[in-house]
PDB file of N, CA and C in Angstrom:
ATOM      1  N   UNK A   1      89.142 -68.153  58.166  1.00  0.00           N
ATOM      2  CA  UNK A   1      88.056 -68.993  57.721  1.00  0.00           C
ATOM      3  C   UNK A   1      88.110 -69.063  56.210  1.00  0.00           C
ATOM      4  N   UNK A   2      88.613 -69.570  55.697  1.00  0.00           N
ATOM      5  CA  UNK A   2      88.602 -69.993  54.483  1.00  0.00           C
ATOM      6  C   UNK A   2      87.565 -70.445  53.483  1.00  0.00           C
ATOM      7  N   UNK A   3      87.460 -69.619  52.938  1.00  0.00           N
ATOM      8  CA  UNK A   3      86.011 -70.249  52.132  1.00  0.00           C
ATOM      9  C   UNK A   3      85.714 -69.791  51.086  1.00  0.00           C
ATOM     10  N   UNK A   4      85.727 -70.650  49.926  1.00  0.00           N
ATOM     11  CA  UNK A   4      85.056 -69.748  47.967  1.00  0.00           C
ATOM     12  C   UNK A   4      83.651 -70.199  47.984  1.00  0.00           C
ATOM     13  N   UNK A   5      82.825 -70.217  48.881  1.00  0.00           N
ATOM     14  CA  UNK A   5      81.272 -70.643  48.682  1.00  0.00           C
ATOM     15  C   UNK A   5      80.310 -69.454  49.270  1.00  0.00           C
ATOM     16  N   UNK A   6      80.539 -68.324  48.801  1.00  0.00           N
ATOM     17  CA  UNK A   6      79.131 -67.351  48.772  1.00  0.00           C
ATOM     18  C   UNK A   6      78.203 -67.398  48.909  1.00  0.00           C
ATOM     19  N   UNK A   7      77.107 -67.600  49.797  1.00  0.00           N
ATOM     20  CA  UNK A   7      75.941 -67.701  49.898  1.00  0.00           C
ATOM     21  C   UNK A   7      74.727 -66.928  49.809  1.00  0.00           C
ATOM     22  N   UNK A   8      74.725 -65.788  49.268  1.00  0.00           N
ATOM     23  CA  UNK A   8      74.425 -64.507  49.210  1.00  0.00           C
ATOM     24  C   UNK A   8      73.887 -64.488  47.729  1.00  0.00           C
ATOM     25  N   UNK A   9      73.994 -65.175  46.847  1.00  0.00           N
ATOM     26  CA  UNK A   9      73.958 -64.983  45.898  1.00  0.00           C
ATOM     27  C   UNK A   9      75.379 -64.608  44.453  1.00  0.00           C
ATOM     28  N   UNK A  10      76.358 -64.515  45.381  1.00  0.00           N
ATOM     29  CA  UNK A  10      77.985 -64.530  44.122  1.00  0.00           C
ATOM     30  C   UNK A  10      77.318 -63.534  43.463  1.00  0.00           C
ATOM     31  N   UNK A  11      79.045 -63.254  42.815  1.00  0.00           N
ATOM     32  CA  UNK A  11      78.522 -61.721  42.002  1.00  0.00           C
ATOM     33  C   UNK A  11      78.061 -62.502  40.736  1.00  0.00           C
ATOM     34  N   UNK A  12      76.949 -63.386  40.186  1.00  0.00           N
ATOM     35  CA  UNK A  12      75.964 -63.367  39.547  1.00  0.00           C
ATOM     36  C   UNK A  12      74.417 -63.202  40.328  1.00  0.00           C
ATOM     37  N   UNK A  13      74.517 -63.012  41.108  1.00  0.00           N
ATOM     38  CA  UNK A  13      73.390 -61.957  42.330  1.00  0.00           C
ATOM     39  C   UNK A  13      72.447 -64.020  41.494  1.00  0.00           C
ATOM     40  N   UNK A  14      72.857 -64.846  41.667  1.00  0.00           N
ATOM     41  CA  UNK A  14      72.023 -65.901  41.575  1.00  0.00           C
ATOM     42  C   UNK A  14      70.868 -66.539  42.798  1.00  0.00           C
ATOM     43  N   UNK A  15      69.430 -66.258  42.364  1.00  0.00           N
ATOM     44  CA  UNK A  15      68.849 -66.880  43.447  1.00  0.00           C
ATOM     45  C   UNK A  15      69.359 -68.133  44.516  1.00  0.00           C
ATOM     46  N   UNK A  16      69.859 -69.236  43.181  1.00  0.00           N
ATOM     47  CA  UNK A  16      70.176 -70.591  43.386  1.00  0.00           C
ATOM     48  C   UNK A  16      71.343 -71.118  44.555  1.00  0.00           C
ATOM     49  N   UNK A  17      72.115 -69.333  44.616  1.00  0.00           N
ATOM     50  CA  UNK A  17      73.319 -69.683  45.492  1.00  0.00           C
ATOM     51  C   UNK A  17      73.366 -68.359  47.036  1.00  0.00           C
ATOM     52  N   UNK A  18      71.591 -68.197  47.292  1.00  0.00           N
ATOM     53  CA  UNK A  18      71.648 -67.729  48.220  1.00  0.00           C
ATOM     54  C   UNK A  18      70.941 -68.879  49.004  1.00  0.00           C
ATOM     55  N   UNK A  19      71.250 -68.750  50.732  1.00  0.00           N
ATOM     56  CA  UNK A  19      71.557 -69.535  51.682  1.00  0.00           C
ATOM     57  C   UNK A  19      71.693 -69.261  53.100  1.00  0.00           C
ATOM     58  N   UNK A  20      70.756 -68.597  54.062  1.00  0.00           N
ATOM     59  CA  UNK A  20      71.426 -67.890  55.340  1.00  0.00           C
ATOM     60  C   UNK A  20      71.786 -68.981  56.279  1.00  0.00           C
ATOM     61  N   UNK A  21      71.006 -70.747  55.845  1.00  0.00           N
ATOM     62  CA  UNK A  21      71.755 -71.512  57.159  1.00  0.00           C
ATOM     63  C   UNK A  21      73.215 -72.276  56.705  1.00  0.00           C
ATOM     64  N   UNK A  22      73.184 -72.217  55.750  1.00  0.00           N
ATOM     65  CA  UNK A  22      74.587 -71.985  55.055  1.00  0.00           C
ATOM     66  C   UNK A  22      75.602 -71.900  56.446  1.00  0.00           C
ATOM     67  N   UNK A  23      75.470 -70.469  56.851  1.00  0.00           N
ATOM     68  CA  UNK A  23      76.277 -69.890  57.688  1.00  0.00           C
ATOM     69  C   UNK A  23      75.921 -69.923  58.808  1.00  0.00           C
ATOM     70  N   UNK A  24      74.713 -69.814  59.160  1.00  0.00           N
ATOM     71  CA  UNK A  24      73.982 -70.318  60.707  1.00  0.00           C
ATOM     72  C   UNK A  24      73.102 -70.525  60.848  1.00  0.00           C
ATOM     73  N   UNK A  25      72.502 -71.623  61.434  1.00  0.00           N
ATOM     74  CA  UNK A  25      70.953 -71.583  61.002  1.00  0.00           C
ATOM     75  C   UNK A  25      70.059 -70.818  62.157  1.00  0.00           C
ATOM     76  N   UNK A  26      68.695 -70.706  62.072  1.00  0.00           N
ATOM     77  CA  UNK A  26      67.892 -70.409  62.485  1.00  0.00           C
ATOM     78  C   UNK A  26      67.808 -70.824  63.959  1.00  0.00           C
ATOM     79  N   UNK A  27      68.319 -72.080  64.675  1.00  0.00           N
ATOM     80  CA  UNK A  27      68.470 -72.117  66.329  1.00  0.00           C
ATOM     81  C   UNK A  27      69.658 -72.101  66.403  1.00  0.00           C
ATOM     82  N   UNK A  28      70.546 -71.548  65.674  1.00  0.00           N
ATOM     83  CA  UNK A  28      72.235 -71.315  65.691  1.00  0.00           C
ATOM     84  C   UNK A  28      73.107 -72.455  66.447  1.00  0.00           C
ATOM     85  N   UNK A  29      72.838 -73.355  66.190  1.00  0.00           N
ATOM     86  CA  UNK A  29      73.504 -74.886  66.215  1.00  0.00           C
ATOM     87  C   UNK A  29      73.873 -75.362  65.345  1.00  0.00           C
ATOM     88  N   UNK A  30      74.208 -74.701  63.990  1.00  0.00           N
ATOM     89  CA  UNK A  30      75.032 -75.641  62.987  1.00  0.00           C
ATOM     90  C   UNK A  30      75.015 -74.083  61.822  1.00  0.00           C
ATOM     91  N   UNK A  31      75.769 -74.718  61.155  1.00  0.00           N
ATOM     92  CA  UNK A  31      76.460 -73.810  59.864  1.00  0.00           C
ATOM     93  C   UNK A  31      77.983 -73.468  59.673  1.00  0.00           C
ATOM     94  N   UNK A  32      78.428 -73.378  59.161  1.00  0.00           N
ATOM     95  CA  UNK A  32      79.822 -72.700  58.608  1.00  0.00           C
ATOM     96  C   UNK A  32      80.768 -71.747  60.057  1.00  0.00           C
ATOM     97  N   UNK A  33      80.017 -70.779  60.384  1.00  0.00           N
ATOM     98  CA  UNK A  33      80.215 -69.711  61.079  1.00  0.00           C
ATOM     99  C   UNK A  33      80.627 -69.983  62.726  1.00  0.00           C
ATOM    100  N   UNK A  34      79.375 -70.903  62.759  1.00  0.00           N
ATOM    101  CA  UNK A  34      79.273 -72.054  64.345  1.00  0.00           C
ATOM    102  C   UNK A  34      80.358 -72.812  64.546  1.00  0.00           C
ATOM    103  N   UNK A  35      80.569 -73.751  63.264  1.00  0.00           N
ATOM    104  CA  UNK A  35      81.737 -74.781  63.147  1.00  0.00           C
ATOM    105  C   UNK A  35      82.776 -74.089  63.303  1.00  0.00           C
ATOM    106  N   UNK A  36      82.946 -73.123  62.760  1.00  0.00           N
ATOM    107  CA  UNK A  36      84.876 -72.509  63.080  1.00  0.00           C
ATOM    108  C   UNK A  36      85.006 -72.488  63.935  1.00  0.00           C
ATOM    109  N   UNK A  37      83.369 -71.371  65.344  1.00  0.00           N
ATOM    110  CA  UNK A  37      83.676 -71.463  66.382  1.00  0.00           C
ATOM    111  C   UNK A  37      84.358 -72.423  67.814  1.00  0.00           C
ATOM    112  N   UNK A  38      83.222 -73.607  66.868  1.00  0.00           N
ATOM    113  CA  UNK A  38      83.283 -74.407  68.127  1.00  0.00           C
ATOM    114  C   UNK A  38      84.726 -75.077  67.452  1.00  0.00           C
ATOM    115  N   UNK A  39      85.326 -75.251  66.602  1.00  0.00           N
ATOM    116  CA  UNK A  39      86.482 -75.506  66.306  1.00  0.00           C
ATOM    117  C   UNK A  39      87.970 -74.887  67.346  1.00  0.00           C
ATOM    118  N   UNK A  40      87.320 -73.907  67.473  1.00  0.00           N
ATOM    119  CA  UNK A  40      88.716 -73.094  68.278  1.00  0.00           C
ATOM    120  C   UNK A  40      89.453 -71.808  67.101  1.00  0.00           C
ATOM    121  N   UNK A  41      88.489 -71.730  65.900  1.00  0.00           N
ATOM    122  CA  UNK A  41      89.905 -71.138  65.200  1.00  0.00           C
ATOM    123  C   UNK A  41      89.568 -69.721  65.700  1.00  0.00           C
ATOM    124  N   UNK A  42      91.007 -68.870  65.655  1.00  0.00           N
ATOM    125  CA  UNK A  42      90.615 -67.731  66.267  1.00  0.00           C
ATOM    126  C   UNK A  42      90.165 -66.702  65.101  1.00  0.00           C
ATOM    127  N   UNK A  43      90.232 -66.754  63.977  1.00  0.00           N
ATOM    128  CA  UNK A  43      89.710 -65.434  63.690  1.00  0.00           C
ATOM    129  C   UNK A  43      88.587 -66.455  62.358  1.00  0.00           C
ATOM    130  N   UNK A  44      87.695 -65.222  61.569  1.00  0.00           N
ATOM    131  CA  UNK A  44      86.551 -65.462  61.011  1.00  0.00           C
ATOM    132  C   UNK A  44      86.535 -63.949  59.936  1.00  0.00           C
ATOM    133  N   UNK A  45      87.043 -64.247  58.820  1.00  0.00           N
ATOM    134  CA  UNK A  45      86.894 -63.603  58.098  1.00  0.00           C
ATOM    135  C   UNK A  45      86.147 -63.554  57.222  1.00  0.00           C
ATOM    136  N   UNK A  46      85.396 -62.540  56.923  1.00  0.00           N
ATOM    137  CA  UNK A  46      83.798 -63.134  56.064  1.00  0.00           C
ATOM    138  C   UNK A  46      84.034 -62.153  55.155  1.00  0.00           C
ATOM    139  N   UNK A  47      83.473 -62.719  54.371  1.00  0.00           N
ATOM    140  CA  UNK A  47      83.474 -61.752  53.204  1.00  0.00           C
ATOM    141  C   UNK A  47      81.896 -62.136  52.053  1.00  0.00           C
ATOM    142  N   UNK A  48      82.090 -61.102  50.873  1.00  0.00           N
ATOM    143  CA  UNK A  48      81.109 -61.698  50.157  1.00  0.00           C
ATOM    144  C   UNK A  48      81.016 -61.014  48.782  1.00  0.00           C
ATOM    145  N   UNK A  49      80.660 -61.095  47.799  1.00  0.00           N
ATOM    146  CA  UNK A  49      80.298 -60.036  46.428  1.00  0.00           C
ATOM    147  C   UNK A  49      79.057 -59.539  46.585  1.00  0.00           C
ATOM    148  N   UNK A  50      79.853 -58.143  46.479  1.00  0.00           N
ATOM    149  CA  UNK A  50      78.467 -56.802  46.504  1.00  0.00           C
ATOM    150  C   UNK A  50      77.186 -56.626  45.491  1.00  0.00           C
ATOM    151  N   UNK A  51      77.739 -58.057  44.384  1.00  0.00           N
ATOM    152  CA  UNK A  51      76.503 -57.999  43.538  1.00  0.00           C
ATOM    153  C   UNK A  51      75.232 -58.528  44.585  1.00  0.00           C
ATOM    154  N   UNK A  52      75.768 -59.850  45.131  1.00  0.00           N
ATOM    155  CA  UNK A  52      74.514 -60.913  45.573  1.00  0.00           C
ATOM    156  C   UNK A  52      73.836 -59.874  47.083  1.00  0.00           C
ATOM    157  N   UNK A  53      75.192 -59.158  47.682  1.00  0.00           N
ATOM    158  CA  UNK A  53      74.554 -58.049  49.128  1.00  0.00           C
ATOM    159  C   UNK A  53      74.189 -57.182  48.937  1.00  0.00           C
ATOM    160  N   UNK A  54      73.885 -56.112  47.607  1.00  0.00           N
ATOM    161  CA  UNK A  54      74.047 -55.182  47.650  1.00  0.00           C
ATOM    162  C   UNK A  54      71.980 -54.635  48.107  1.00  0.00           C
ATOM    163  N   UNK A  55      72.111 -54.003  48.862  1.00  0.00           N
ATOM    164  CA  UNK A  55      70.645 -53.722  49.477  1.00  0.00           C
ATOM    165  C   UNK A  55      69.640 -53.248  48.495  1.00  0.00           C
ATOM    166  N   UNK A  56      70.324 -52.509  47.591  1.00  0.00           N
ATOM    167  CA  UNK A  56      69.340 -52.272  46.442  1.00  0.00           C
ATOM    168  C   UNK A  56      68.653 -53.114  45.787  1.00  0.00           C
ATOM    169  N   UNK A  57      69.321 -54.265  44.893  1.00  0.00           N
ATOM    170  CA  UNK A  57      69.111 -55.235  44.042  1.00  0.00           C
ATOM    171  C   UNK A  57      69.500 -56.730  44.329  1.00  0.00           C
ATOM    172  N   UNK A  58      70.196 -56.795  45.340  1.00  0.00           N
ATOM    173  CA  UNK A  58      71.337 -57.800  45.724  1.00  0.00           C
ATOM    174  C   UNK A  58      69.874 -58.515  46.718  1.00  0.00           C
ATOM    175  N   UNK A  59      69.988 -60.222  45.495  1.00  0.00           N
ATOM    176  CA  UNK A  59      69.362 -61.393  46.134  1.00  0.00           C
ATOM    177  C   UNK A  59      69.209 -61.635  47.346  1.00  0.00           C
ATOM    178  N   UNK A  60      70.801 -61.663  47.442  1.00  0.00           N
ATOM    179  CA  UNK A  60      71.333 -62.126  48.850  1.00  0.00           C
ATOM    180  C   UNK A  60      71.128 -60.995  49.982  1.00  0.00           C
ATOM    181  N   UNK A  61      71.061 -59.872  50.275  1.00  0.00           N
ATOM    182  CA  UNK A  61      70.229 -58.982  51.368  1.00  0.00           C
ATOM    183  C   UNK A  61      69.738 -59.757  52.418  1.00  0.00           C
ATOM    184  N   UNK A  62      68.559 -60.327  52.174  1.00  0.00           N
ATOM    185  CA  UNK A  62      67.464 -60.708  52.852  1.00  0.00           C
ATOM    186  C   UNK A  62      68.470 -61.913  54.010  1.00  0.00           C
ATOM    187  N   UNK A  63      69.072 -62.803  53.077  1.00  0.00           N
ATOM    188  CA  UNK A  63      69.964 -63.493  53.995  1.00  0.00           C
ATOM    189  C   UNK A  63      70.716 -62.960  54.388  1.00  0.00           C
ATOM    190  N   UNK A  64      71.801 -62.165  54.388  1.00  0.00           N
ATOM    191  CA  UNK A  64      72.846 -61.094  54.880  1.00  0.00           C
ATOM    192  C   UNK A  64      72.105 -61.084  56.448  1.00  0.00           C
ATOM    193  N   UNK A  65      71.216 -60.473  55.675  1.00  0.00           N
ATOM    194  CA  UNK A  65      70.457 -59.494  57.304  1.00  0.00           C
ATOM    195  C   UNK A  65      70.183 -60.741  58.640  1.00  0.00           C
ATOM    196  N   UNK A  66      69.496 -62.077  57.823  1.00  0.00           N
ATOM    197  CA  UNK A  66      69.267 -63.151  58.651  1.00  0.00           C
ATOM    198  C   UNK A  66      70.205 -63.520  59.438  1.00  0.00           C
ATOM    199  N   UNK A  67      71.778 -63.364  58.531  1.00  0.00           N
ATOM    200  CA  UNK A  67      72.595 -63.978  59.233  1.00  0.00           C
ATOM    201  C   UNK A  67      73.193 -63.165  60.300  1.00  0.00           C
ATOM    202  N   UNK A  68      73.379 -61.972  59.993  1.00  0.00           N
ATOM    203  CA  UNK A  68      73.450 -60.817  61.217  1.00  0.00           C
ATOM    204  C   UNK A  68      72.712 -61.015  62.326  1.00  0.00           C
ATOM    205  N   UNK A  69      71.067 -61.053  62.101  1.00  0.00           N
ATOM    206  CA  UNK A  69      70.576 -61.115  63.151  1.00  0.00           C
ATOM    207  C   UNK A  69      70.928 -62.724  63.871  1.00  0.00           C
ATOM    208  N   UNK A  70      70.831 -64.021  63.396  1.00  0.00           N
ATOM    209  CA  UNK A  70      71.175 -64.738  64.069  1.00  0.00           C
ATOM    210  C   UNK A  70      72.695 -65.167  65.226  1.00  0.00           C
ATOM    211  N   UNK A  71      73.468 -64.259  64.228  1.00  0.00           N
ATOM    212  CA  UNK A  71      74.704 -64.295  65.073  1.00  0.00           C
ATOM    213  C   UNK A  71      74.596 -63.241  66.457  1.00  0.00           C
ATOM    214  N   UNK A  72      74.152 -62.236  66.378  1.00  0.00           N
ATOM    215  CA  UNK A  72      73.332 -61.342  67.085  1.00  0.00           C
ATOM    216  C   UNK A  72      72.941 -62.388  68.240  1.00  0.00           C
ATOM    217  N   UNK A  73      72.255 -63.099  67.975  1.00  0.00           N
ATOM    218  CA  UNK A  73      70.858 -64.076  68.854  1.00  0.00           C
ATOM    219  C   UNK A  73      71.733 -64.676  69.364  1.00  0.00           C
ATOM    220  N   UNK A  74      72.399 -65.647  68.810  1.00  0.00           N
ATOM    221  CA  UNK A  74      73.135 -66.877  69.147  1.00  0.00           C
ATOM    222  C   UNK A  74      74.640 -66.634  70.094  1.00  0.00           C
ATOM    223  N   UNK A  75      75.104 -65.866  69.689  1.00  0.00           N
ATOM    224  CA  UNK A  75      76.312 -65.349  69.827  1.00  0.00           C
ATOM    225  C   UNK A  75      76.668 -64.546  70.092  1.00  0.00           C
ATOM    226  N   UNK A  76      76.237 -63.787  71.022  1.00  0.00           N
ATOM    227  CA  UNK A  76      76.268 -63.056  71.175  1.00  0.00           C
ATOM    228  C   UNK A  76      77.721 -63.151  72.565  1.00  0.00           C
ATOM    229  N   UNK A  77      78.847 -62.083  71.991  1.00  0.00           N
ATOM    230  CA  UNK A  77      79.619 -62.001  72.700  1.00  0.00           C
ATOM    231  C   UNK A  77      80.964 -63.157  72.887  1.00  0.00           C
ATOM    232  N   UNK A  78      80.530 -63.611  71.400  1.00  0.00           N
ATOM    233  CA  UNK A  78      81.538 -64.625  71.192  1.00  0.00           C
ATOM    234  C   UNK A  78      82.256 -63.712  69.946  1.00  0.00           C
ATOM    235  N   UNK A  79      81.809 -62.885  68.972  1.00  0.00           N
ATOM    236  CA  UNK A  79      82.356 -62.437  68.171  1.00  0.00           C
ATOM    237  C   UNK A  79      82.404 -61.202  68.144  1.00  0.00           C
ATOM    238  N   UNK A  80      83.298 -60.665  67.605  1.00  0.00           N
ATOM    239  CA  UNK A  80      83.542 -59.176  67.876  1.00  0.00           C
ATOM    240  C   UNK A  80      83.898 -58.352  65.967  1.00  0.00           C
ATOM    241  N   UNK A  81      82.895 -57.766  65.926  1.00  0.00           N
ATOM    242  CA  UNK A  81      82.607 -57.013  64.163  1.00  0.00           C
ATOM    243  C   UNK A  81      83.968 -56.169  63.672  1.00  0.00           C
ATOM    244  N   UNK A  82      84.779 -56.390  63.045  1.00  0.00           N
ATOM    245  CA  UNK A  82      85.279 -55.362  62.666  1.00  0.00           C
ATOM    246  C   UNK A  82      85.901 -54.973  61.054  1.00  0.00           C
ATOM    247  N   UNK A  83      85.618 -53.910  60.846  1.00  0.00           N
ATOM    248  CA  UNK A  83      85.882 -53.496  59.555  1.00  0.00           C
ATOM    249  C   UNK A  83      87.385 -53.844  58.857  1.00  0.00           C
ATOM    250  N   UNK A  84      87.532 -53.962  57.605  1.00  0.00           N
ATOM    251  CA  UNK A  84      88.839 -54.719  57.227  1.00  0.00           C
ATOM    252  C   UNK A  84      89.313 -53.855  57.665  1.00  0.00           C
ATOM    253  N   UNK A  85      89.407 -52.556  57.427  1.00  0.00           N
ATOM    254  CA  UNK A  85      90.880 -51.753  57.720  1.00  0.00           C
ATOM    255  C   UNK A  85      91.220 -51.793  59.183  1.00  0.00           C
ATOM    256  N   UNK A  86      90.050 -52.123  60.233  1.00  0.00           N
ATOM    257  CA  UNK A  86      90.495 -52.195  61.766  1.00  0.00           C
ATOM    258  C   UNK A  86      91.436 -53.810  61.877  1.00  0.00           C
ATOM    259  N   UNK A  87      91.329 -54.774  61.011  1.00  0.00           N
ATOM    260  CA  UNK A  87      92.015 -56.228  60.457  1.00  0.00           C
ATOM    261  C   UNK A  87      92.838 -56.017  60.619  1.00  0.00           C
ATOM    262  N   UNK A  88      93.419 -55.471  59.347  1.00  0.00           N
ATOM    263  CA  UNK A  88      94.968 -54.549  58.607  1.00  0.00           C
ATOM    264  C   UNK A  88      95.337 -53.929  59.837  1.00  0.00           C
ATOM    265  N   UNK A  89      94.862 -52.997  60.667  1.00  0.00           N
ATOM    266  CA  UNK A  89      95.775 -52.685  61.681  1.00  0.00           C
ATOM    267  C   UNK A  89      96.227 -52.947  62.475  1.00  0.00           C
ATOM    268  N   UNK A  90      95.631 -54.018  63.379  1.00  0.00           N
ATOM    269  CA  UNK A  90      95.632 -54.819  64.406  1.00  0.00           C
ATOM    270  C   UNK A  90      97.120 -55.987  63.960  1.00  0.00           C
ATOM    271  N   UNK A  91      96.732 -56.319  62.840  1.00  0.00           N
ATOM    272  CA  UNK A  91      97.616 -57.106  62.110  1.00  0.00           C
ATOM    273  C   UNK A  91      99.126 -56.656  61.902  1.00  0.00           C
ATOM    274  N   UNK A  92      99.055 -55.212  61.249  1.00  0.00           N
ATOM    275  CA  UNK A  92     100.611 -54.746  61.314  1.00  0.00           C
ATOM    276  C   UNK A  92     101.018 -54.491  62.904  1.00  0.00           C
ATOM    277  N   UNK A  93      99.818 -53.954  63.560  1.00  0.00           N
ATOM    278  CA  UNK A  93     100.634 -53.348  65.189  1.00  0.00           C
ATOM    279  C   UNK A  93     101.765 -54.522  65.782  1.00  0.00           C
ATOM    280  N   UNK A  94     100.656 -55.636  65.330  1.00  0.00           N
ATOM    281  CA  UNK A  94     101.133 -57.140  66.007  1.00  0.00           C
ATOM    282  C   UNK A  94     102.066 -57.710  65.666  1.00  0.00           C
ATOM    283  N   UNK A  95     102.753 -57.200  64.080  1.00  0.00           N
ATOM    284  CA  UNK A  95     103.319 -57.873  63.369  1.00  0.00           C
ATOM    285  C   UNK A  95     103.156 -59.385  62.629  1.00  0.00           C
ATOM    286  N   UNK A  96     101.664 -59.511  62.689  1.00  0.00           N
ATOM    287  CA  UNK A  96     101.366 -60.883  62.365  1.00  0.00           C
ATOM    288  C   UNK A  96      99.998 -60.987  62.677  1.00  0.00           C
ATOM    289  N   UNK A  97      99.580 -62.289  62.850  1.00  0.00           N
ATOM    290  CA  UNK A  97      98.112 -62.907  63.291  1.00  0.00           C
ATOM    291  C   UNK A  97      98.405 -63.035  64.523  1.00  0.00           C
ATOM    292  N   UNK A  98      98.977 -62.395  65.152  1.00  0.00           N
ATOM    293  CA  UNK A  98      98.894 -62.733  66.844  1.00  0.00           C
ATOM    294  C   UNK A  98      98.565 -61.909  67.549  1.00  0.00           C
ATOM    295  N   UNK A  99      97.360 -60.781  67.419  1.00  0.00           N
ATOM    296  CA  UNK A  99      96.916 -59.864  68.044  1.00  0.00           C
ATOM    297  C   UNK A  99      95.530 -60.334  68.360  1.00  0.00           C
ATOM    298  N   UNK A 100      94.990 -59.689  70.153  1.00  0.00           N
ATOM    299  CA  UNK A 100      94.242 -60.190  70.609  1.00  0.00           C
ATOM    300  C   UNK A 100      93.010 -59.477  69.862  1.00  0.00           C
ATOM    301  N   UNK A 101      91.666 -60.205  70.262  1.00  0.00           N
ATOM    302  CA  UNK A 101      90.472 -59.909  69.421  1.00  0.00           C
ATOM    303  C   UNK A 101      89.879 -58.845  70.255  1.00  0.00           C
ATOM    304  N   UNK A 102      88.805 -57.740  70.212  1.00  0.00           N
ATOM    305  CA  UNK A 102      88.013 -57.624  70.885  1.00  0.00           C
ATOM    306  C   UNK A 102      89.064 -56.610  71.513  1.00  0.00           C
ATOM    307  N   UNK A 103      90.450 -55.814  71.308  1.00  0.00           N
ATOM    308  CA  UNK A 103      91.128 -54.626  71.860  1.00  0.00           C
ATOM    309  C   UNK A 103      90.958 -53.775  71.034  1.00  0.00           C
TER     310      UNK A 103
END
């Protein structure tokens, strides 16, 4: 999933560029996150700067959390969470992007 548009706030933790339907909205029928899905692409790499997430001070939190919970709601069982380094491994075992999701 390709994407330089942060919604969280970017590491200038900017009000102006936080956004949770951005990524999905609120009856989880449209956003960024939805579209890849219903696209077919197989993987969804998200990312973000720890200024705009960071739970302490970080703008973007409040949406973070929204968007968790909506994918939660919506989607449940279409996507499967995993930490970069579980990425990286799956990736070398496979020798590539051709390892199944969700093993």
């Amino acid at each position: 999933m390709p994407n330089a548009t942060d919604q969280f706030g970017i590491w200038e933790n900017n009000p102006e560029r936080v956004n949770a339907d951005y990524y999905i909205t609120d009856a989880g029928d449209a956003g960024l996150i939805v579209a890849h899905l219903r696209s077919g692409d197989p993987y969804c790499i998200w990312y973000m700067h720890w200024q705009g997430a960071n739970p302490i001070n970080g703008l973007g939190w409040a949406a973070f959390r929204t968007v968790v919970e909506r994918i939660e709601r919506h989607l449940q069982g279409q996507i499967t969470w995993m930490r970069p380094s579980e990425v990286t491994d799956h990736y070398h075992a496979a020798g590539g992007w051709d390892f199944p999701i969700g093993e």
